[in-house]
PDB file of N, CA and C in Angstrom:
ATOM      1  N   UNK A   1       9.240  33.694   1.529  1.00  0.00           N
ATOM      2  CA  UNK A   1       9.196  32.257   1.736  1.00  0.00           C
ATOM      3  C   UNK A   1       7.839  31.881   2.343  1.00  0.00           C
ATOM      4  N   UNK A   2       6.972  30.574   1.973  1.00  0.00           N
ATOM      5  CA  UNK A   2       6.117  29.901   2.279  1.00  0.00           C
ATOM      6  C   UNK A   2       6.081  29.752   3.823  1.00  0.00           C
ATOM      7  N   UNK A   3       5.003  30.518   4.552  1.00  0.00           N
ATOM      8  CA  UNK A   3       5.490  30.042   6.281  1.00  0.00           C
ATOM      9  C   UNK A   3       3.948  28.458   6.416  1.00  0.00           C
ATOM     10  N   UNK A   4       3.371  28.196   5.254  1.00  0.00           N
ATOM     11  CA  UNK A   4       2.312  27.214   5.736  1.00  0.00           C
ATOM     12  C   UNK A   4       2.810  25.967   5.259  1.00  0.00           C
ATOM     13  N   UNK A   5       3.849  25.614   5.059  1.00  0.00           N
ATOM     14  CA  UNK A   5       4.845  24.093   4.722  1.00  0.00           C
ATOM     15  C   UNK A   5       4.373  23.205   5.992  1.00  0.00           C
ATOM     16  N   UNK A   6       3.714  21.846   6.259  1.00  0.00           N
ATOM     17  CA  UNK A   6       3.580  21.486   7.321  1.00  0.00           C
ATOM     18  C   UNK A   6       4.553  20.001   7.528  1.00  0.00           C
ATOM     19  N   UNK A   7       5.187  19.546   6.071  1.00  0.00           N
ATOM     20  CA  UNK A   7       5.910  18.587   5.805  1.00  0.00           C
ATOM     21  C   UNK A   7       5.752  18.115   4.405  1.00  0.00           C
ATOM     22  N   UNK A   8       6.897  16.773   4.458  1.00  0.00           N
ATOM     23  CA  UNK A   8       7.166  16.751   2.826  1.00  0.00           C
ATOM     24  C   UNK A   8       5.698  15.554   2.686  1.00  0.00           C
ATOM     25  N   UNK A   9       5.255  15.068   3.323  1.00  0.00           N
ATOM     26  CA  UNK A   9       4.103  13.945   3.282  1.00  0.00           C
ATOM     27  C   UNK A   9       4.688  12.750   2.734  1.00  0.00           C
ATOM     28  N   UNK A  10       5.474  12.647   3.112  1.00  0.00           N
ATOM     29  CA  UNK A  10       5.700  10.601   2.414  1.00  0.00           C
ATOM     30  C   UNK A  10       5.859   9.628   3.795  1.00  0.00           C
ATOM     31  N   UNK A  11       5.747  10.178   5.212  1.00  0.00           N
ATOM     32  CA  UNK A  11       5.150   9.304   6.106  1.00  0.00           C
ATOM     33  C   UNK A  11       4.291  10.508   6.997  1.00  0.00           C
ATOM     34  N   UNK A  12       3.150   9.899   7.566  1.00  0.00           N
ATOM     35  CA  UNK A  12       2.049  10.481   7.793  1.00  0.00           C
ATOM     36  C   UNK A  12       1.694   9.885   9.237  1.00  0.00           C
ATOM     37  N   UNK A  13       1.353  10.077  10.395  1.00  0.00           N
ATOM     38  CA  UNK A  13       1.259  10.138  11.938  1.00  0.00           C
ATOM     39  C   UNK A  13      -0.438   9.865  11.696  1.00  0.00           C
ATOM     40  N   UNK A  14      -0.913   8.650  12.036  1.00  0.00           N
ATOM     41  CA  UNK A  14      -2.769   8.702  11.921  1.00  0.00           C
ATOM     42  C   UNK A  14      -2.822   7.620  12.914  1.00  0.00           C
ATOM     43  N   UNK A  15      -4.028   7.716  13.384  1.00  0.00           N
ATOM     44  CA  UNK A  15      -4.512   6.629  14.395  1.00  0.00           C
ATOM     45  C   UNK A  15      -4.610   5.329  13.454  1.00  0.00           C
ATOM     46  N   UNK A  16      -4.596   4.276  14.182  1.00  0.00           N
ATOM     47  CA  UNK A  16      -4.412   2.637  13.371  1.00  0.00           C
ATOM     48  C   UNK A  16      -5.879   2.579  12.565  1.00  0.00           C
ATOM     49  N   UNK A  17      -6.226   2.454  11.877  1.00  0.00           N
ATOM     50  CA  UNK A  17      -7.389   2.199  11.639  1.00  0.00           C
ATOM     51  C   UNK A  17      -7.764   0.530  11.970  1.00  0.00           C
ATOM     52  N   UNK A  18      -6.822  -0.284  12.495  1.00  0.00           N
ATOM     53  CA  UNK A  18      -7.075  -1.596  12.766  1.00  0.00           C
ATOM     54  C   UNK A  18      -6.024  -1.873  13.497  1.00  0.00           C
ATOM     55  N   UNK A  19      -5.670  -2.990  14.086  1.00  0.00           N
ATOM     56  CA  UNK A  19      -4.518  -3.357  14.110  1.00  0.00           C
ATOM     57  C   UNK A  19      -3.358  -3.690  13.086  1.00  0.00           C
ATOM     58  N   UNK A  20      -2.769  -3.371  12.954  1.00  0.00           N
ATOM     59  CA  UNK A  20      -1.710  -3.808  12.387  1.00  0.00           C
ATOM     60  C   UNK A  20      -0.089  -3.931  12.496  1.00  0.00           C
ATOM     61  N   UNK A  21       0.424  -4.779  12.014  1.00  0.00           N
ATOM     62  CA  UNK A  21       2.016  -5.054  11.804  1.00  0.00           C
ATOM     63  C   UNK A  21       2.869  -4.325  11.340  1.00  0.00           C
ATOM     64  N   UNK A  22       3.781  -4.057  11.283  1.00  0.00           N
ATOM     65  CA  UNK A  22       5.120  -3.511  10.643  1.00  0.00           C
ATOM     66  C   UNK A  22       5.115  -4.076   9.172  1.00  0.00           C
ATOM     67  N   UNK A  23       4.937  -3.719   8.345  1.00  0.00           N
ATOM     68  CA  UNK A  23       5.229  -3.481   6.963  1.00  0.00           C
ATOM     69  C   UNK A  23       3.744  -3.752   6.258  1.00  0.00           C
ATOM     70  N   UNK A  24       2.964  -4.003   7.175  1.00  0.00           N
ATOM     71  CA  UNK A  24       1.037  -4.380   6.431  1.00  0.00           C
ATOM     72  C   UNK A  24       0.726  -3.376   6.063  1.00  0.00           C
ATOM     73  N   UNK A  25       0.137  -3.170   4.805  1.00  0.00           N
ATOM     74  CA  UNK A  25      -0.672  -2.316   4.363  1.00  0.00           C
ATOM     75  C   UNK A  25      -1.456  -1.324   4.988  1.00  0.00           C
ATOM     76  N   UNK A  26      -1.746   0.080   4.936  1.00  0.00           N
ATOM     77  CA  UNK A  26      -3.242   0.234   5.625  1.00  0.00           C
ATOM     78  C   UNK A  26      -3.551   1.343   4.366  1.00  0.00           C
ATOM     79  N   UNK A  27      -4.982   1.506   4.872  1.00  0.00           N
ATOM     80  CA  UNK A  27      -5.809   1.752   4.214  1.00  0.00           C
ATOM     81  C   UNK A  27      -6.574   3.301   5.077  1.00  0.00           C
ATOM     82  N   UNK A  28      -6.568   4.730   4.813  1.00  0.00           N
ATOM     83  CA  UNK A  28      -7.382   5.084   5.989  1.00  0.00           C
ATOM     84  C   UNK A  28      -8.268   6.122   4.981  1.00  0.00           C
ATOM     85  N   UNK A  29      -9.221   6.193   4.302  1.00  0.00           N
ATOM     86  CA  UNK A  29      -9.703   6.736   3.265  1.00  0.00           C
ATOM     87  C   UNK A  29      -9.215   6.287   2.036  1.00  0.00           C
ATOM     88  N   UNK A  30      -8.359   7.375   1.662  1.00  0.00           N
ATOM     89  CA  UNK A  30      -7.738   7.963   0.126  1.00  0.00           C
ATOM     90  C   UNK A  30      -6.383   7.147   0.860  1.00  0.00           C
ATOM     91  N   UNK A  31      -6.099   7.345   2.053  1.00  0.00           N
ATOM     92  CA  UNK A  31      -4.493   7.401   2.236  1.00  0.00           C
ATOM     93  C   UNK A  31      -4.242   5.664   2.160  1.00  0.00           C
ATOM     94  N   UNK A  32      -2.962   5.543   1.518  1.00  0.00           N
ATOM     95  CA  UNK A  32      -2.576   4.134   1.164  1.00  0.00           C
ATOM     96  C   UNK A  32      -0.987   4.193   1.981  1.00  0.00           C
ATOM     97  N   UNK A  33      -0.964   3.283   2.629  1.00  0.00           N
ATOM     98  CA  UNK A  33       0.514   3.284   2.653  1.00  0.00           C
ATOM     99  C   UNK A  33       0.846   2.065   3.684  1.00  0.00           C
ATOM    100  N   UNK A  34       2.166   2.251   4.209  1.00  0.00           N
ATOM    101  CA  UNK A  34       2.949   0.836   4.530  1.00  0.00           C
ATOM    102  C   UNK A  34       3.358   1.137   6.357  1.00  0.00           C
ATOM    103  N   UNK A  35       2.722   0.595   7.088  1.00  0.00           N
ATOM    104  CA  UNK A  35       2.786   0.484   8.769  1.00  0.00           C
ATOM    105  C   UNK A  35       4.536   0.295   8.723  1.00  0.00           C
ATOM    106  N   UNK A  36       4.542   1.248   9.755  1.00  0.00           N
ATOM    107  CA  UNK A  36       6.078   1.584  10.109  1.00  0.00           C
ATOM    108  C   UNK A  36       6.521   0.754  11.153  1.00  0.00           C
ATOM    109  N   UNK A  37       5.303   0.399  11.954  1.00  0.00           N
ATOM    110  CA  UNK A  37       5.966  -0.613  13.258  1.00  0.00           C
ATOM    111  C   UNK A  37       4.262  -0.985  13.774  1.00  0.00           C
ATOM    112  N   UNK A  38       4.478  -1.395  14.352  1.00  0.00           N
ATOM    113  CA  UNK A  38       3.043  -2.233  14.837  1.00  0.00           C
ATOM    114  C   UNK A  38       2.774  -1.294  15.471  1.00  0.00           C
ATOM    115  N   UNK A  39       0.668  -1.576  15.705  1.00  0.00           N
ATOM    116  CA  UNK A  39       0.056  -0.601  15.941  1.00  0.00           C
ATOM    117  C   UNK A  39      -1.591  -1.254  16.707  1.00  0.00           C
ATOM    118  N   UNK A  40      -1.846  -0.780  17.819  1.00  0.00           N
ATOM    119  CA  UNK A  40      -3.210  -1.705  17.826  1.00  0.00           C
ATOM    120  C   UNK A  40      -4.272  -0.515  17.179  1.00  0.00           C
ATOM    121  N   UNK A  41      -5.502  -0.821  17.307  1.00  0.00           N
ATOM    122  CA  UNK A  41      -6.671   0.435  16.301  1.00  0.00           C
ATOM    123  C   UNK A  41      -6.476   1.155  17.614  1.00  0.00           C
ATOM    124  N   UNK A  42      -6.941   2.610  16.893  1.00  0.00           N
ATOM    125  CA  UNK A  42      -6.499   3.844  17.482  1.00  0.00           C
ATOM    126  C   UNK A  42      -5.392   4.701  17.762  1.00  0.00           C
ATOM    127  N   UNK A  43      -4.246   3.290  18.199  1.00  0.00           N
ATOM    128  CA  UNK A  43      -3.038   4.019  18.480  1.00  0.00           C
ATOM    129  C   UNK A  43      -2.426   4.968  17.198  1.00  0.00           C
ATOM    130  N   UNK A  44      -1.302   5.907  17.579  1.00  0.00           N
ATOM    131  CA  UNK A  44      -0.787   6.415  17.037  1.00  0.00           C
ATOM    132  C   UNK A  44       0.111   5.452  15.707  1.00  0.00           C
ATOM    133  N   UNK A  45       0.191   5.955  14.460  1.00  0.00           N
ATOM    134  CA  UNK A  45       0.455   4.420  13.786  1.00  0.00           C
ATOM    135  C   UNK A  45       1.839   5.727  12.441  1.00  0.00           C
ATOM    136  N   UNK A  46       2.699   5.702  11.867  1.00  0.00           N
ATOM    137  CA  UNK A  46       3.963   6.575  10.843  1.00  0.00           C
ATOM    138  C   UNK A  46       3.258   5.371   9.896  1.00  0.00           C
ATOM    139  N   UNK A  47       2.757   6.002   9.026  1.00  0.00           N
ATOM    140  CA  UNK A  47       2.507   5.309   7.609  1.00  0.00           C
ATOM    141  C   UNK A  47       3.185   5.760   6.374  1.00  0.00           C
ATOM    142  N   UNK A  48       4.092   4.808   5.671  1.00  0.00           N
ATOM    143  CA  UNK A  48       5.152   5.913   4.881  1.00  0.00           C
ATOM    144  C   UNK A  48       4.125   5.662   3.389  1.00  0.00           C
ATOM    145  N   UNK A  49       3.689   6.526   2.883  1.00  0.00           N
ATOM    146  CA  UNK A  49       2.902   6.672   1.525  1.00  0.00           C
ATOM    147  C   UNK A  49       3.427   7.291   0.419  1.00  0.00           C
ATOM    148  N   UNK A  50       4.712   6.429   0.463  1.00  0.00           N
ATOM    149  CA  UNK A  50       5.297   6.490  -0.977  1.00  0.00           C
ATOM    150  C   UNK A  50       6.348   5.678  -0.940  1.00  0.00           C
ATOM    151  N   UNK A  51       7.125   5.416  -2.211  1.00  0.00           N
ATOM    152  CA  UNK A  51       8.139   4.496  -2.328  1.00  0.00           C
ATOM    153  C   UNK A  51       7.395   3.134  -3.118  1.00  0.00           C
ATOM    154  N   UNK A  52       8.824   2.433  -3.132  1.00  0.00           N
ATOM    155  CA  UNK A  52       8.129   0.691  -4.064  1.00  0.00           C
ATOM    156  C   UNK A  52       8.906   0.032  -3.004  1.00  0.00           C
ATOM    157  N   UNK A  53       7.998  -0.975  -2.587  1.00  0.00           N
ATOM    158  CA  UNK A  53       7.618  -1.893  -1.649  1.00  0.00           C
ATOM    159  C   UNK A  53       7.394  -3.366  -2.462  1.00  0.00           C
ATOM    160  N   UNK A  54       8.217  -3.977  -2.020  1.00  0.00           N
ATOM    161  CA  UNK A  54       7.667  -5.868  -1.773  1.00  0.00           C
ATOM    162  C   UNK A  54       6.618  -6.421  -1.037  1.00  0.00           C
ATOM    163  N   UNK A  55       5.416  -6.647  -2.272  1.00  0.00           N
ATOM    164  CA  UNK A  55       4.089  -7.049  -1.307  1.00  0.00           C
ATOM    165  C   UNK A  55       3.899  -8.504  -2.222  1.00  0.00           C
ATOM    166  N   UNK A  56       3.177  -9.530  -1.226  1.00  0.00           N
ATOM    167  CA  UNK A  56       2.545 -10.230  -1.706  1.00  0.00           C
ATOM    168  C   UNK A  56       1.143 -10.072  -2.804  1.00  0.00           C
ATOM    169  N   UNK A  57       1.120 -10.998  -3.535  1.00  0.00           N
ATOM    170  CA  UNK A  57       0.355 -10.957  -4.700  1.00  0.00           C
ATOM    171  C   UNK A  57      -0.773 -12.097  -4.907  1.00  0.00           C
ATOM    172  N   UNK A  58      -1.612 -12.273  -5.631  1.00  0.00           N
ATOM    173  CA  UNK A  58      -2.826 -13.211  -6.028  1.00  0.00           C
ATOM    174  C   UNK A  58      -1.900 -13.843  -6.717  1.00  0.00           C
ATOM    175  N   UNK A  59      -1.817 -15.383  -6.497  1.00  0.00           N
ATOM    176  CA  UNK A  59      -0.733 -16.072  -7.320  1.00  0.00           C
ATOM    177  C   UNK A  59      -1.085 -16.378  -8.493  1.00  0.00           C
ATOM    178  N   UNK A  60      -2.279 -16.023  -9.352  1.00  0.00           N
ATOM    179  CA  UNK A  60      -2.594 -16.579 -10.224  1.00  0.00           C
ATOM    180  C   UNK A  60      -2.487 -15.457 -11.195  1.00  0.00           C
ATOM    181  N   UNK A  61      -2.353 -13.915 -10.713  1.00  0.00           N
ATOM    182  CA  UNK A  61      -2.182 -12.653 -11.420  1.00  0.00           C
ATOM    183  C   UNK A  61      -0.961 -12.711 -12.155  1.00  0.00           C
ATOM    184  N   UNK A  62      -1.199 -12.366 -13.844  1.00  0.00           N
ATOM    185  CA  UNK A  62      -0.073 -12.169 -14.092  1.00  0.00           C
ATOM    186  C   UNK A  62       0.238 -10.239 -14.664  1.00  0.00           C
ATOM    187  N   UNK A  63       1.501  -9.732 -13.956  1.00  0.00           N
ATOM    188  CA  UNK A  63       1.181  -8.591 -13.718  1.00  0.00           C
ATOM    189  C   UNK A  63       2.712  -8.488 -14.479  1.00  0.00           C
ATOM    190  N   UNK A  64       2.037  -6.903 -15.282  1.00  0.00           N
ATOM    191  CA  UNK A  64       2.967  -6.990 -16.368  1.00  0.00           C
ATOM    192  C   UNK A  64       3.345  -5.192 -15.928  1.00  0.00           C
ATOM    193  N   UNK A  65       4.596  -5.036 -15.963  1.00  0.00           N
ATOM    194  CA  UNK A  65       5.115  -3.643 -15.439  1.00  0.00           C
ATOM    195  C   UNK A  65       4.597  -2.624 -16.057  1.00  0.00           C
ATOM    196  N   UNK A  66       4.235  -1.476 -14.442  1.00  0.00           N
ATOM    197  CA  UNK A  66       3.496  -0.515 -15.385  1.00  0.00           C
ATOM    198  C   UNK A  66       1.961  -0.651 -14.588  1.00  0.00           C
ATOM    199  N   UNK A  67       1.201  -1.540 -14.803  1.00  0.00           N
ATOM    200  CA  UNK A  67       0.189  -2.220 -14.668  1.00  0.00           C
ATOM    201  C   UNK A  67      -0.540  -1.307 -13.080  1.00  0.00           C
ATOM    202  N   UNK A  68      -1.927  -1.080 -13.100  1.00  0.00           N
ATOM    203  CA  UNK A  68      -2.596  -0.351 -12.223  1.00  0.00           C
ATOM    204  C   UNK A  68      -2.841  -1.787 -10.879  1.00  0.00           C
ATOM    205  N   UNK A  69      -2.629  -1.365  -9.447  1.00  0.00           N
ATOM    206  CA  UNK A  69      -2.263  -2.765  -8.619  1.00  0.00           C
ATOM    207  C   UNK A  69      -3.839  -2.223  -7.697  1.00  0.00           C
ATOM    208  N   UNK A  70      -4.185  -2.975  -7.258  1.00  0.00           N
ATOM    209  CA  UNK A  70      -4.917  -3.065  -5.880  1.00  0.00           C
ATOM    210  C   UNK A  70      -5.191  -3.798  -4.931  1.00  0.00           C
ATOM    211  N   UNK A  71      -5.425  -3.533  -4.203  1.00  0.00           N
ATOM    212  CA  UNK A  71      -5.483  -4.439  -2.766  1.00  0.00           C
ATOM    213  C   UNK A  71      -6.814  -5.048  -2.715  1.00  0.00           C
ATOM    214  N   UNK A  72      -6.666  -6.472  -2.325  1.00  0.00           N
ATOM    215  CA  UNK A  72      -8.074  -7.149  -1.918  1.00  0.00           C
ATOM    216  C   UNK A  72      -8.013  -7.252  -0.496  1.00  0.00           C
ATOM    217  N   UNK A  73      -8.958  -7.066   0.351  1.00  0.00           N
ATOM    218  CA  UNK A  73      -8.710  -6.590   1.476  1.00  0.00           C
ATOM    219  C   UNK A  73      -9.153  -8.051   2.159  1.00  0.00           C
ATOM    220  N   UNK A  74     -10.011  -8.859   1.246  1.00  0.00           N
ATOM    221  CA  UNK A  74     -10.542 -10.015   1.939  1.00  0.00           C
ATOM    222  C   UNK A  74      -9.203 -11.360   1.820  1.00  0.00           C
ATOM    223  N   UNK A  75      -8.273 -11.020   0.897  1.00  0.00           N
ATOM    224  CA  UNK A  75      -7.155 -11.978   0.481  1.00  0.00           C
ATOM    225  C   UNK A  75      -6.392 -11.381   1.519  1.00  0.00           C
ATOM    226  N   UNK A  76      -6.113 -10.375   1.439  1.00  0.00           N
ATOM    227  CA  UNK A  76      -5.004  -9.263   2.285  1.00  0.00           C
ATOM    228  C   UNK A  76      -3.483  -9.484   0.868  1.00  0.00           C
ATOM    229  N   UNK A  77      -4.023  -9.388  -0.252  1.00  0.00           N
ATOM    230  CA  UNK A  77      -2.872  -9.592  -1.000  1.00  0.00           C
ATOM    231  C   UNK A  77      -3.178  -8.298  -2.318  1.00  0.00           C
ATOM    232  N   UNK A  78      -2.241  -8.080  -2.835  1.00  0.00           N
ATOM    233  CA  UNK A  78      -2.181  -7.294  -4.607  1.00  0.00           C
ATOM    234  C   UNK A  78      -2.863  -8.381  -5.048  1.00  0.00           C
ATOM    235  N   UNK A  79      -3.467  -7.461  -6.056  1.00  0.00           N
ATOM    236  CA  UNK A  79      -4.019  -7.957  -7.306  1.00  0.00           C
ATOM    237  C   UNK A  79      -4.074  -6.955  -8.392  1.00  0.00           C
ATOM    238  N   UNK A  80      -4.449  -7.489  -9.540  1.00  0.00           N
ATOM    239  CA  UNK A  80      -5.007  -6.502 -10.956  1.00  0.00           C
ATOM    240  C   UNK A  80      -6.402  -6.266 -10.795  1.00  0.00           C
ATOM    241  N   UNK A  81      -7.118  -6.812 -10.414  1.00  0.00           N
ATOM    242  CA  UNK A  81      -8.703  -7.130  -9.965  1.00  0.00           C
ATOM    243  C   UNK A  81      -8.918  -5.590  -9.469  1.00  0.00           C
ATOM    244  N   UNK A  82      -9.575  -4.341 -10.347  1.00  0.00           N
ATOM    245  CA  UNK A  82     -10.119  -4.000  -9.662  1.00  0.00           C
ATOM    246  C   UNK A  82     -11.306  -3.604  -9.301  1.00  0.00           C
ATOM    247  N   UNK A  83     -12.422  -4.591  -9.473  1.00  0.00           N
ATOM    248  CA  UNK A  83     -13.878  -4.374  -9.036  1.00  0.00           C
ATOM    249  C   UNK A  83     -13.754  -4.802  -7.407  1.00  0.00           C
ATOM    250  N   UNK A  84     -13.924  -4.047  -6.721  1.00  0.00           N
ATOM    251  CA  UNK A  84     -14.415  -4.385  -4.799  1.00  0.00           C
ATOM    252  C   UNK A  84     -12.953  -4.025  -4.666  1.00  0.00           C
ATOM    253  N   UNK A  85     -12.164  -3.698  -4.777  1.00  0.00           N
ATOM    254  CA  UNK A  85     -10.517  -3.417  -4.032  1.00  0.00           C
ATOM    255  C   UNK A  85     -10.194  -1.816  -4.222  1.00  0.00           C
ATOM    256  N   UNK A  86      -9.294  -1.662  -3.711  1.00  0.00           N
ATOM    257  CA  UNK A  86      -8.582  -0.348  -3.394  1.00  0.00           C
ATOM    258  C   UNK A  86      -7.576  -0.265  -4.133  1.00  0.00           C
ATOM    259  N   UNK A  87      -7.270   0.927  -4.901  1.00  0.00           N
ATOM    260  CA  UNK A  87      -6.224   0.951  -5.604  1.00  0.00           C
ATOM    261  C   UNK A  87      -5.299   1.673  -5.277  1.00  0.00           C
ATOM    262  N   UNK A  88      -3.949   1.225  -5.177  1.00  0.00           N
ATOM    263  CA  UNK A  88      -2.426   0.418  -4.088  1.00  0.00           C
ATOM    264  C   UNK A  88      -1.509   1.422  -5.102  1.00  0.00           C
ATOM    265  N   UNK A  89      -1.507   1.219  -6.065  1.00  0.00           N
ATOM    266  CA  UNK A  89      -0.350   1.678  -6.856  1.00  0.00           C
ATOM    267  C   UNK A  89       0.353   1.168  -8.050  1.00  0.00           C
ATOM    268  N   UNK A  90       1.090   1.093  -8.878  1.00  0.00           N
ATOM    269  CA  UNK A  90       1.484   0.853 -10.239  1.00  0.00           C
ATOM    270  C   UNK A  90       2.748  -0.605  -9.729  1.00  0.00           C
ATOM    271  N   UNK A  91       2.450  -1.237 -10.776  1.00  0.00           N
ATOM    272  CA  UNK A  91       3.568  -2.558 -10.874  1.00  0.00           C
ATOM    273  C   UNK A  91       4.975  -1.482 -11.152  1.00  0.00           C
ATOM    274  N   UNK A  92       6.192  -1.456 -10.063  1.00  0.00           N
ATOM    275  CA  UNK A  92       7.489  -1.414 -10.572  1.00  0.00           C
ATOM    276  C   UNK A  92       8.112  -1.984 -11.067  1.00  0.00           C
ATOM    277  N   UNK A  93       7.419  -3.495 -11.357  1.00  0.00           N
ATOM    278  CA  UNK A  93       8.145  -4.408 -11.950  1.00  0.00           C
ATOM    279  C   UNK A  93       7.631  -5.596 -12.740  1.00  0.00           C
ATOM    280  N   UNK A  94       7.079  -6.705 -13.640  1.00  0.00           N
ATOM    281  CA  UNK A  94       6.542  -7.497 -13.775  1.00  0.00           C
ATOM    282  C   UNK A  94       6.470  -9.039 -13.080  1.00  0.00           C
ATOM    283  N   UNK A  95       5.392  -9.509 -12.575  1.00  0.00           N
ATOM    284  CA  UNK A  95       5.574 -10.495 -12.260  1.00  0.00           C
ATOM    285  C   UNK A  95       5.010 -11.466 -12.684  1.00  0.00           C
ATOM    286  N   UNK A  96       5.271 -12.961 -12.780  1.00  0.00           N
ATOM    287  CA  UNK A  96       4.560 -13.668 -13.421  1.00  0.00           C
ATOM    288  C   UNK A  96       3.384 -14.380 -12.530  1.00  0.00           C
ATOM    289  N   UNK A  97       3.139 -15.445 -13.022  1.00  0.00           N
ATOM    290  CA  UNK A  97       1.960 -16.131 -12.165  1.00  0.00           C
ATOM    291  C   UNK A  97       2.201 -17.156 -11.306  1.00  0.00           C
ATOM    292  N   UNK A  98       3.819 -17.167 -11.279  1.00  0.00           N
ATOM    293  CA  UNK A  98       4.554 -18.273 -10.313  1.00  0.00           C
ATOM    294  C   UNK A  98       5.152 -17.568  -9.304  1.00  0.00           C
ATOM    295  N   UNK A  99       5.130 -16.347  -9.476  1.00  0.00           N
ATOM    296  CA  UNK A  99       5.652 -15.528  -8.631  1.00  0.00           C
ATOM    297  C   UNK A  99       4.194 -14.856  -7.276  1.00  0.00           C
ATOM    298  N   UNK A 100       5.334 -15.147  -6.190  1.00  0.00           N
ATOM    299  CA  UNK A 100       4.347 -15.226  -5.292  1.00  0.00           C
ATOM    300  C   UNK A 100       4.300 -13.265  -4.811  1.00  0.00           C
ATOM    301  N   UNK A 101       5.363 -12.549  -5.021  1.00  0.00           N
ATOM    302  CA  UNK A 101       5.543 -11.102  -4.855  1.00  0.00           C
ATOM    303  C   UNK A 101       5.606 -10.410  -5.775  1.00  0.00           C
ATOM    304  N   UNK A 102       5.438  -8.959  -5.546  1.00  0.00           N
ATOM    305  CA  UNK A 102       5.995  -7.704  -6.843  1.00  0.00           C
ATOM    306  C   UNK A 102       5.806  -6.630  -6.439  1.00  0.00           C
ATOM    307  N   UNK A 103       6.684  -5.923  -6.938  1.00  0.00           N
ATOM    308  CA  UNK A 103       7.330  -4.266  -6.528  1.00  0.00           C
ATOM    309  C   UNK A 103       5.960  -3.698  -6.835  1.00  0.00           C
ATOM    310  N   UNK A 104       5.295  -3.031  -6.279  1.00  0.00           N
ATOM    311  CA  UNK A 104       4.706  -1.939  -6.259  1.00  0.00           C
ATOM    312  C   UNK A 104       4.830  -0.451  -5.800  1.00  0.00           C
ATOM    313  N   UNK A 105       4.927   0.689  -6.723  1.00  0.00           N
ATOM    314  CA  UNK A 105       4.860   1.916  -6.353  1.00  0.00           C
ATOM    315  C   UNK A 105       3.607   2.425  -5.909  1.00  0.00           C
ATOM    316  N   UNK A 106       3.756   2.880  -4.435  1.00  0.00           N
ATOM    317  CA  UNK A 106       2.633   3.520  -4.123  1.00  0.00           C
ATOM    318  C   UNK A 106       1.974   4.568  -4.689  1.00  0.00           C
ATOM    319  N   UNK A 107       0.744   4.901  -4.778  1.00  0.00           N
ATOM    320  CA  UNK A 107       0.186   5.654  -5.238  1.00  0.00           C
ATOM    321  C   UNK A 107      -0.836   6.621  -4.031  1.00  0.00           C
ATOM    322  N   UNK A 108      -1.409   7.873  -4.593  1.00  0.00           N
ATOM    323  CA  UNK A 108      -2.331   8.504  -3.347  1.00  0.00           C
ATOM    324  C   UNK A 108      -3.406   8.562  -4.079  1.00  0.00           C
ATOM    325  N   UNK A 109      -4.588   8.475  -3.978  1.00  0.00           N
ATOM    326  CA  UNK A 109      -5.583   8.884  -4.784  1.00  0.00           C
ATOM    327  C   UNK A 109      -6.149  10.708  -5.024  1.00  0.00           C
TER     328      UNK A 109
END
């Protein structure tokens, strides 16, 4: 048996890279994932980096399931846009352009 297993990795223990809220995005390199409980920068911060999540969206995106998602960091919202953004993870679901949310599956780079 494997004795170097250190965990399954779908929530991850990292300092805040900012402040943030309970369910906000963060960003800390490569790593993408979803604030477990509020956090000021530095503190100790459980980022769960995986699963499909309800995030707000660019209301004017129309995002069709499937679809490659990223984060604009200056909106603080999803988008399809990805020149200058970070890429978040795959549409779980389609949304239209009246729709202000949509399922996204996280992704790791």
């Amino acid at each position: 048996m494997a004795t170097n297993f250190i965990q399954p990795g779908d929530t991850l223990t990292i300092p805040a890279p900012f402040d943030v809220l309970s369910g906000g995005i963060v960003i800390a390199g490569n790593i993408v994932g979803i604030a477990q409980g509020d956090a000021l920068a530095g503190a100790d911060l459980d980022v769960k980096t995986s699963g499909v999540w309800t995030l707000s969206k660019v209301g004017a995106d129309d995002i069709e399931l499937g679809a490659p998602l990223y984060w604009d960091d200056s909106a603080e919202l999803v988008t399809i846009t990805a020149t200058d953004n970070t890429r978040l993870g795959t549409a779980a679901e389609a949304a239209g352009a009246s729709v202000g949310s949509v399922a996204v599956k996280l992704i790791q780079l």
